[in-house]
N, C-alpha and C. Protein backbone atom coordinates (compact mmCIF):
# COMPACT_ATOMS: atom_id res chain seq x y z
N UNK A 1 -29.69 -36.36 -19.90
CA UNK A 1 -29.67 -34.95 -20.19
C UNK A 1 -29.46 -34.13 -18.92
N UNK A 2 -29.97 -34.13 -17.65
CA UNK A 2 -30.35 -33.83 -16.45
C UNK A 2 -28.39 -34.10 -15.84
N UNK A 3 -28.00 -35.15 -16.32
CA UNK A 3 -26.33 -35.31 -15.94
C UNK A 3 -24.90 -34.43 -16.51
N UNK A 4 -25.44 -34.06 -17.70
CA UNK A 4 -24.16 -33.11 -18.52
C UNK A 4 -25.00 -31.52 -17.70
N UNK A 5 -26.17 -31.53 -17.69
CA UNK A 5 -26.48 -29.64 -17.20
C UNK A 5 -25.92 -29.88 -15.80
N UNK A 6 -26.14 -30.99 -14.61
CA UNK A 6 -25.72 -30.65 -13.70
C UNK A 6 -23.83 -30.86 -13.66
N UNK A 7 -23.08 -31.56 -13.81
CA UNK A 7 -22.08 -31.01 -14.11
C UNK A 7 -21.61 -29.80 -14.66
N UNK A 8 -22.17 -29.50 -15.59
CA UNK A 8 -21.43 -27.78 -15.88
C UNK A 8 -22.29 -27.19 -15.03
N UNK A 9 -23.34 -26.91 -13.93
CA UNK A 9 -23.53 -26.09 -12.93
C UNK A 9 -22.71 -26.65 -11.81
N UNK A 10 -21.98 -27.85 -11.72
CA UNK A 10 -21.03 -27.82 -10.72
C UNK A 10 -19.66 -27.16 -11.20
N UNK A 11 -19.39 -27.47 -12.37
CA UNK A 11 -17.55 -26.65 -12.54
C UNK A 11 -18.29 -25.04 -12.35
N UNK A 12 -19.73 -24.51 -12.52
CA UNK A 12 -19.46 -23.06 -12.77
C UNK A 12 -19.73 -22.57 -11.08
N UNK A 13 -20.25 -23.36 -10.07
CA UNK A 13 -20.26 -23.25 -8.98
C UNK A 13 -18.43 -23.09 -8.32
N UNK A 14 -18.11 -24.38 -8.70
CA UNK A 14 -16.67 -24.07 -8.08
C UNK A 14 -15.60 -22.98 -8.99
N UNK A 15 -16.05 -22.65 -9.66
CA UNK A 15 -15.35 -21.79 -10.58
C UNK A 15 -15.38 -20.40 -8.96
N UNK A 16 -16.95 -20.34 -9.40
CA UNK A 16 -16.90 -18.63 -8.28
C UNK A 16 -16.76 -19.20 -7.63
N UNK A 17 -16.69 -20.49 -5.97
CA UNK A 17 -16.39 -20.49 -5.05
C UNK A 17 -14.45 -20.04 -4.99
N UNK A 18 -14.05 -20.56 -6.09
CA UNK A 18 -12.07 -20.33 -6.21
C UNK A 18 -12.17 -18.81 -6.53
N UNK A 19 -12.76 -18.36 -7.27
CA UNK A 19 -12.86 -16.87 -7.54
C UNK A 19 -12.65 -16.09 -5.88
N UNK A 20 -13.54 -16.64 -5.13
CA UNK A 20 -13.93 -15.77 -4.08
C UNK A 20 -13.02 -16.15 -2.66
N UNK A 21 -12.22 -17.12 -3.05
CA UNK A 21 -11.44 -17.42 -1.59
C UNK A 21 -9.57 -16.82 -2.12
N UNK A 22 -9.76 -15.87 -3.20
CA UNK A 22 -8.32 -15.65 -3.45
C UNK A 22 -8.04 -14.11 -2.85
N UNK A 23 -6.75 -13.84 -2.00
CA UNK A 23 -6.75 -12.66 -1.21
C UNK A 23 -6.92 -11.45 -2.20
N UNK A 24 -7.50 -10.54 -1.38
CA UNK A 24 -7.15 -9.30 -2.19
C UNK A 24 -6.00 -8.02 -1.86
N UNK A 25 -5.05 -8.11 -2.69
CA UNK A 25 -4.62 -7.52 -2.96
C UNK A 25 -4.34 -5.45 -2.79
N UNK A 26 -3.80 -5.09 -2.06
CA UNK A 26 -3.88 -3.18 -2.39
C UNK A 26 -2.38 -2.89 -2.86
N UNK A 27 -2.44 -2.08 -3.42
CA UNK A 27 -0.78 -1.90 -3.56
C UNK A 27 -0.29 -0.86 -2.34
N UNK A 28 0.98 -1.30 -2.27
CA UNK A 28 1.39 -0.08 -1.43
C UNK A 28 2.06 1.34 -2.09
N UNK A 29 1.90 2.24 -1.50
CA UNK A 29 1.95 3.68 -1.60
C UNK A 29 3.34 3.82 -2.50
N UNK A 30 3.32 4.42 -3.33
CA UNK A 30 4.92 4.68 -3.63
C UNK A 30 5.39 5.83 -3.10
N UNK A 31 6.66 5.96 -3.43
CA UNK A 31 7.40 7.45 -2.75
C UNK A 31 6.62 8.76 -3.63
N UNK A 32 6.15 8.62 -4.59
CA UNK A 32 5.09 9.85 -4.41
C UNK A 32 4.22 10.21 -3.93
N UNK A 33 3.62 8.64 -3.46
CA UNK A 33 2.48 9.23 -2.48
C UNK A 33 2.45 9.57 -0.89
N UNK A 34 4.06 9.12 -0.45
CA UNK A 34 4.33 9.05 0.38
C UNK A 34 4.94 10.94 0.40
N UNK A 35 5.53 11.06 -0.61
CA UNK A 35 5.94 12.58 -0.55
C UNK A 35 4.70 13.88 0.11
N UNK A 36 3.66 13.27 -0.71
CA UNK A 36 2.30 14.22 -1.40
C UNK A 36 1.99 14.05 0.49
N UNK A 37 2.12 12.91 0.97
CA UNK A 37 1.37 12.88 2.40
C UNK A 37 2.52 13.89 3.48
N UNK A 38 3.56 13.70 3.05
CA UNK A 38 4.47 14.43 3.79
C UNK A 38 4.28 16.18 3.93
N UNK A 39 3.87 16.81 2.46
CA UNK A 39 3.69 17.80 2.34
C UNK A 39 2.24 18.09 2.35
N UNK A 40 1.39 17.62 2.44
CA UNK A 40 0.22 17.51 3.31
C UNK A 40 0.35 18.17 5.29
N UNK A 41 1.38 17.54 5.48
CA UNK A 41 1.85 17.39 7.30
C UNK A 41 2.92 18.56 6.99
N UNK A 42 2.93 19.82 6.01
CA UNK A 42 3.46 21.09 6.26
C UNK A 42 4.93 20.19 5.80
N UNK A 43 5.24 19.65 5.68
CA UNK A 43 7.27 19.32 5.36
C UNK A 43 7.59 19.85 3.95
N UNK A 44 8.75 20.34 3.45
CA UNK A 44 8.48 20.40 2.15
C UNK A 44 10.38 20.29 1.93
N UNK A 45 10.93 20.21 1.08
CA UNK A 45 12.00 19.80 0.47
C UNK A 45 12.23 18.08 0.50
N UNK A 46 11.43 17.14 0.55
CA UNK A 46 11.23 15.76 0.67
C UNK A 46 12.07 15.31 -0.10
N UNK A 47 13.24 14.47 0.38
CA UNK A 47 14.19 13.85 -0.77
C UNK A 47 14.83 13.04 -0.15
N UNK A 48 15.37 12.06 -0.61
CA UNK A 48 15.97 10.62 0.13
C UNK A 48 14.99 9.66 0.38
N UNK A 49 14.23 10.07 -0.27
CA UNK A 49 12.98 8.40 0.22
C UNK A 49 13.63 7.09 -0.28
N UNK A 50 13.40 6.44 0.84
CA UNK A 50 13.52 4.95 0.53
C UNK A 50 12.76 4.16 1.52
N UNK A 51 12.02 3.02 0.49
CA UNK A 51 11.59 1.81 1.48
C UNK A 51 12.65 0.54 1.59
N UNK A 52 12.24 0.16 3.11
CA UNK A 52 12.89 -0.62 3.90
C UNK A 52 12.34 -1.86 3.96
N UNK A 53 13.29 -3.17 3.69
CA UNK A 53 12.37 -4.53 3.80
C UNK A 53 11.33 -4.13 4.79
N UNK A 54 11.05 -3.47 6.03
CA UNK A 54 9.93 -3.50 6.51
C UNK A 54 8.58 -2.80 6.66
N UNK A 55 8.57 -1.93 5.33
CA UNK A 55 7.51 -1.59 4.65
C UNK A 55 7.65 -0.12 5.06
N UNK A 56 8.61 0.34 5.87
CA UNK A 56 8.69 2.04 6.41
C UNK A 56 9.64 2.52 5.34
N UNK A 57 9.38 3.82 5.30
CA UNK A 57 10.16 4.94 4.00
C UNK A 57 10.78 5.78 4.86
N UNK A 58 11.86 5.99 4.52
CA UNK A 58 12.62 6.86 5.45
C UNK A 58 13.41 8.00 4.24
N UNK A 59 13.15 9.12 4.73
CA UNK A 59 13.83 10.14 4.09
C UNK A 59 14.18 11.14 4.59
N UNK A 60 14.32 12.49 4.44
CA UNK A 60 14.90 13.73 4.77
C UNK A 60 13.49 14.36 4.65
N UNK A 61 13.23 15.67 5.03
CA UNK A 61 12.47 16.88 4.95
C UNK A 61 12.39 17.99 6.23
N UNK A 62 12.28 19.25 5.34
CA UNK A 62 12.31 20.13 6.05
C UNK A 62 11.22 20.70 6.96
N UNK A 63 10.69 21.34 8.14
CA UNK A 63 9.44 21.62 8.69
C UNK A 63 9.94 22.90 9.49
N UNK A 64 9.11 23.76 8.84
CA UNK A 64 9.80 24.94 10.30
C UNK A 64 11.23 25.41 9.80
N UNK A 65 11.35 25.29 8.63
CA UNK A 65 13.26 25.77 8.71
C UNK A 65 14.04 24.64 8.92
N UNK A 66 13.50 23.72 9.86
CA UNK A 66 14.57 22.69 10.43
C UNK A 66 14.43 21.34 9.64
N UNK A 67 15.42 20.79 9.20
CA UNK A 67 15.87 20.09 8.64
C UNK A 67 15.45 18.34 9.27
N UNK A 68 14.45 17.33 9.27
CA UNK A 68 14.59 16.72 10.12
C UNK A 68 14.41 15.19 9.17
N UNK A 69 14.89 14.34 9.77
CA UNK A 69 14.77 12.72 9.37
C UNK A 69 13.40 12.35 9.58
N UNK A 70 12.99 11.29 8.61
CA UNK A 70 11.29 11.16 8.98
C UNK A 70 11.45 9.84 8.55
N UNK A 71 10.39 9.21 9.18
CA UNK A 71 10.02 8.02 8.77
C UNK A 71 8.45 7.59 8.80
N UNK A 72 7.79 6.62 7.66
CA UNK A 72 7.13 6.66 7.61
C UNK A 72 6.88 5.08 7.65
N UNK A 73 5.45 4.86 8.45
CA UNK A 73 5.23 3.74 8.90
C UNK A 73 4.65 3.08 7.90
N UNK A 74 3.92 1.26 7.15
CA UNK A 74 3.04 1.21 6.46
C UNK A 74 1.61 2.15 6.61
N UNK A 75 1.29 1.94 7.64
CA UNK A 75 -0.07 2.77 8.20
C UNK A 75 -0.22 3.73 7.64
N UNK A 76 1.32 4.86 7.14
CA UNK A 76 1.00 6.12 7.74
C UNK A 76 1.44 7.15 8.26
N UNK A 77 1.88 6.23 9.91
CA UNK A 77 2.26 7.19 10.76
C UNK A 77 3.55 7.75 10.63
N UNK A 78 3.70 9.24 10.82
CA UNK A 78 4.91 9.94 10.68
C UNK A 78 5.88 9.93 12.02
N UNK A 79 6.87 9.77 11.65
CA UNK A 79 7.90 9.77 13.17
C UNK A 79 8.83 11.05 12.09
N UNK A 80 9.72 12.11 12.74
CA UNK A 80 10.46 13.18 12.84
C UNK A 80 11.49 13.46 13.58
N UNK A 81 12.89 13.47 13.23
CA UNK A 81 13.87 13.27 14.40
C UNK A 81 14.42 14.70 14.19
């Protein structure tokens, strides 16, 4: 009796140990959220987004009147040409 309970407390042991060694997962930002952060940082006419195999979004927007290229890092960070 003592042999069938401890087997099913071993499959339910390794059950959560596999549970707990699998990565987790975030999604990344889409171009709306990437917009919403842009116009957050004052830019506003945001259009041409696209991501790049290397996880940066590059688009158009305006700041100040002036018209400038932006890119956006995974992180985040804004670059402005």
């Amino acid at each position: 009796m003592r042999r069938p309970a401890l087997v099913l407390m071993l499959i339910a042991f390794a059950g959560i140990a596999s549970a707990q060694t699998k990565p987790a997962t975030t999604p990344s930002p889409g171009s709306a959220s990437v917009k919403t952060q842009l116009q957050a940082l004052h830019y506003g006419n945001v259009r041409d987004l696209r991501r790049g195999p290397d996880g940066q979004w590059t688009g158009t927007a305006t700041q100040n009147g002036v018209e400038k290229q932006v890119t956006i890092s995974p992180k985040g960070v804004v670059t402005a040409r």
